[in-house]
Protein backbone atom coordinates (compact mmCIF):
# COMPACT_ATOMS: atom_id res chain seq x y z
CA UNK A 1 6.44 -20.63 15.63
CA UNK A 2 4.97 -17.07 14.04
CA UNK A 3 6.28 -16.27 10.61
CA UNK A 4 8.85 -13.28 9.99
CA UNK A 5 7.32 -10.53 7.59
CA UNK A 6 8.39 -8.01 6.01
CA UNK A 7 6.68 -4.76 4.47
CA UNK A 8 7.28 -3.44 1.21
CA UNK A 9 6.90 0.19 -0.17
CA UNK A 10 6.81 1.52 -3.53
CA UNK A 11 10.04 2.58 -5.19
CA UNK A 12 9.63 7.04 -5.48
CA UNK A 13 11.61 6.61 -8.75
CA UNK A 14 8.37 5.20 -9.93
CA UNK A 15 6.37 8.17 -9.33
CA UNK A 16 9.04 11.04 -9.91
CA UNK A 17 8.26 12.25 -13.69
CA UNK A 18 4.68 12.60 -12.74
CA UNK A 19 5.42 15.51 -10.03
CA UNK A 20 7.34 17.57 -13.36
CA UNK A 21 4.08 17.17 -15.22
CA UNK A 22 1.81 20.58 -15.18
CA UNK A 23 -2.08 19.77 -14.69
CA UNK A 24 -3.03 19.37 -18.12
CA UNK A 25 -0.70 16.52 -18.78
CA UNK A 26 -1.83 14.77 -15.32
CA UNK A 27 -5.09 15.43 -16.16
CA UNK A 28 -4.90 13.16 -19.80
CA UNK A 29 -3.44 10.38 -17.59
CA UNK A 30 -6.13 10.69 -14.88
CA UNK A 31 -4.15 11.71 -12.10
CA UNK A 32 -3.90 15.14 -10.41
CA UNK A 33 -1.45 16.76 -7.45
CA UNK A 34 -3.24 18.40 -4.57
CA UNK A 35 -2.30 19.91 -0.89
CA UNK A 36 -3.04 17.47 1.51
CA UNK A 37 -6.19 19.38 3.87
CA UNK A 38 -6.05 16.82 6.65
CA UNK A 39 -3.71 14.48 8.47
CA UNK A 40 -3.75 11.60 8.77
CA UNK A 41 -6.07 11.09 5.99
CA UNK A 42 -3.51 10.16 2.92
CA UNK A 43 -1.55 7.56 3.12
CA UNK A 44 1.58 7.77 1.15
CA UNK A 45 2.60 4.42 -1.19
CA UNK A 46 6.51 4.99 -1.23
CA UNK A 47 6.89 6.82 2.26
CA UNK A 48 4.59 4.26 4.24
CA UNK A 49 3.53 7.40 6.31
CA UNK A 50 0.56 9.72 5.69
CA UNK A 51 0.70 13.31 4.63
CA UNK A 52 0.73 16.32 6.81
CA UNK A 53 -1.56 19.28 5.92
CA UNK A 54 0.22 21.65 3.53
CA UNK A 55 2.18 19.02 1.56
CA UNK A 56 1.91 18.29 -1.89
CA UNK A 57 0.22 14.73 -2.84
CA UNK A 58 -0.01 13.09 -5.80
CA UNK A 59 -3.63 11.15 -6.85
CA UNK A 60 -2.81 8.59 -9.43
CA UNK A 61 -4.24 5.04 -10.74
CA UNK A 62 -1.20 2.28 -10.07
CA UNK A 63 -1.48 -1.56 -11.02
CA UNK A 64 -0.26 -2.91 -7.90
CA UNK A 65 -0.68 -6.42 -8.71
CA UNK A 66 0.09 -7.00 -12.32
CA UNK A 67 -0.57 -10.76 -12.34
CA UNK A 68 -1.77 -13.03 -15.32
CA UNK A 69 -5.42 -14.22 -13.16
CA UNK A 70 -8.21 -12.90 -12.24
CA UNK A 71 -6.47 -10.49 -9.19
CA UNK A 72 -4.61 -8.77 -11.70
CA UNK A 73 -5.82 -5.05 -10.23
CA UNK A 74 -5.02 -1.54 -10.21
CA UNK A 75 -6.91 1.27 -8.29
CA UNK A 76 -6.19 5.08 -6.40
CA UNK A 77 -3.03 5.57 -4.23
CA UNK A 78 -1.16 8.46 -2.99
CA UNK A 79 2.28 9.82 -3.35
CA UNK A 80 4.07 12.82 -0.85
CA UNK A 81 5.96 14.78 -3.59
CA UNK A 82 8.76 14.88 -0.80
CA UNK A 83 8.65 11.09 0.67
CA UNK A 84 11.73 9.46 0.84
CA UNK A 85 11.43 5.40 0.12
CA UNK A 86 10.66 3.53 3.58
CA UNK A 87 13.17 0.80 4.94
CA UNK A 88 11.31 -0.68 8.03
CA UNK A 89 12.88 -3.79 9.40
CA UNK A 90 12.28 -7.05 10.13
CA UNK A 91 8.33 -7.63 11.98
CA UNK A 92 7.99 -3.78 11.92
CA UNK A 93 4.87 -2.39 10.96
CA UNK A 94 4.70 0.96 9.58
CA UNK A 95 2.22 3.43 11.96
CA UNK A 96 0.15 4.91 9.27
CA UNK A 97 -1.52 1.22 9.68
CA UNK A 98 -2.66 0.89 13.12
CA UNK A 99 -5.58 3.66 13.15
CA UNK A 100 -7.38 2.20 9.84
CA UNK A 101 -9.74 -0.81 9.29
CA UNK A 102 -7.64 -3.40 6.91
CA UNK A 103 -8.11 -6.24 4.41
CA UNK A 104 -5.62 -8.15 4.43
CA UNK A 105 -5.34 -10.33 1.31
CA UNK A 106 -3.06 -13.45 0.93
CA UNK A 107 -1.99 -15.16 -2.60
CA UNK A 108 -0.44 -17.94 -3.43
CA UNK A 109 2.58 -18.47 -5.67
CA UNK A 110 0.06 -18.44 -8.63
CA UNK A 111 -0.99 -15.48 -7.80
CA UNK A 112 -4.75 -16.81 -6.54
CA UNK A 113 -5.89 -15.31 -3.40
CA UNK A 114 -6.41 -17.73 -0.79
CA UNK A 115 -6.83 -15.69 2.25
CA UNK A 116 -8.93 -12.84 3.08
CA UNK A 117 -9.60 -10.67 6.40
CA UNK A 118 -10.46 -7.56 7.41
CA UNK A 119 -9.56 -6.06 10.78
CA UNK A 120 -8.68 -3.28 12.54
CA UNK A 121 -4.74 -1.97 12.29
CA UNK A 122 -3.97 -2.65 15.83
CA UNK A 123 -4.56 -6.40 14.72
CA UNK A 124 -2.67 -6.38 11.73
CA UNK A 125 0.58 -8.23 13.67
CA UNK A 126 -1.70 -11.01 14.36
CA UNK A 127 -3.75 -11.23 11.35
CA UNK A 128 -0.07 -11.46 9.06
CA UNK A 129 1.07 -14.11 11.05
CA UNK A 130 -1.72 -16.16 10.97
CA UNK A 131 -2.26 -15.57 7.34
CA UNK A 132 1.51 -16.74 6.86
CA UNK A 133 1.07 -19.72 8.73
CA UNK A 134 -0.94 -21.33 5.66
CA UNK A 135 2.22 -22.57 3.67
CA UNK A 136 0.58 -21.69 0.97
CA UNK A 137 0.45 -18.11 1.13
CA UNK A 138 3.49 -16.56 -0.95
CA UNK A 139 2.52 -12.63 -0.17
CA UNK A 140 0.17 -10.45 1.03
CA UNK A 141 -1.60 -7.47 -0.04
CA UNK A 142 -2.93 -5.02 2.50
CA UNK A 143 -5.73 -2.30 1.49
CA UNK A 144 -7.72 0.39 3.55
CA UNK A 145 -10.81 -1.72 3.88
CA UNK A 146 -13.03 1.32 3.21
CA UNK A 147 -12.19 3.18 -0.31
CA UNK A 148 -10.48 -0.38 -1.19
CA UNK A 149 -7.06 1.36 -2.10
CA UNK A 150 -3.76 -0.63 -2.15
CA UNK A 151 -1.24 0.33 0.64
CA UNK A 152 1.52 -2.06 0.19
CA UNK A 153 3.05 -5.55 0.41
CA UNK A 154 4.05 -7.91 2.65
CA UNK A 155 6.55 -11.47 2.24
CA UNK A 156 8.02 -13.60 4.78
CA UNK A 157 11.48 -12.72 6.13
């Protein structure tokens, strides 16, 4: 029987003193907030959706998986300065997913990754169950295989 998932977003409360910050004060925390030039092309952390041309994005380092062993990591995301937090339910998989190459990343409850693949979005359904079906695997970590970014989580249901 296939495992229920369930995808998680970042919190916008996380990100919202950063968008009151002028460009100098970004700028000495290494981030910076730019119009987005192209859709899809930047895929939003907390919105699960990517940016349409004109909006306002912000480029900042986040530790996404702030573990004590060797995958503790951090790296680039981006966050629409008007995204509202995404709820999806139950085996739904947010769209900005299915048009970009994947790894898919499974850890265990010690936080030691245990499975690894990278495919194409329109086999992420697949891929998440089978990584789930090793009883081992607490969650999931999926990243644009490309520039390596972090996109977002995933637990069983």
């Amino acid at each position: 029987m296939a495992t229920s998932f369930q995808f998680h977003a970042l919190s916008k409360e996380i990100f919202s003193e950063y968008f009151a910050m002028n460009t100098k004060e970004l700028k000495e925390i290494g981030a910076y907030i730019f119009t987005a030039d192209e859709s899809p092309c930047y895929p939003c952390r907390v919105s699960l959706t990517d940016a349409l041309i004109g909006e306002s994005v912000l480029a900042i380092s986040y530790e996404h998986n702030p573990v004590s062993s060797p995958y503790r990591s951090a790296g680039p995301i981006f966050v629409r300065a008007e995204a509202m937090d995404a709820t999806h339910g139950q085996n739904e998989i947010p769209d900005m997913l299915n048009h970009r190459l994947l790894s898919i990343r499974g850890y265990s409850s010690v936080d030691r990754m245990i499975e690894a693949e990278t495919v194409s979005g329109k086999d992420l359904e697949r891929t998440l169950h089978h990584q789930f079906s090793n009883e081992n695997v607490a969650y999931i970590h999926i990243h644009n295989a490309g520039p390596g970014c972090f996109n977002c989580a995933v637990t069983r249901a």
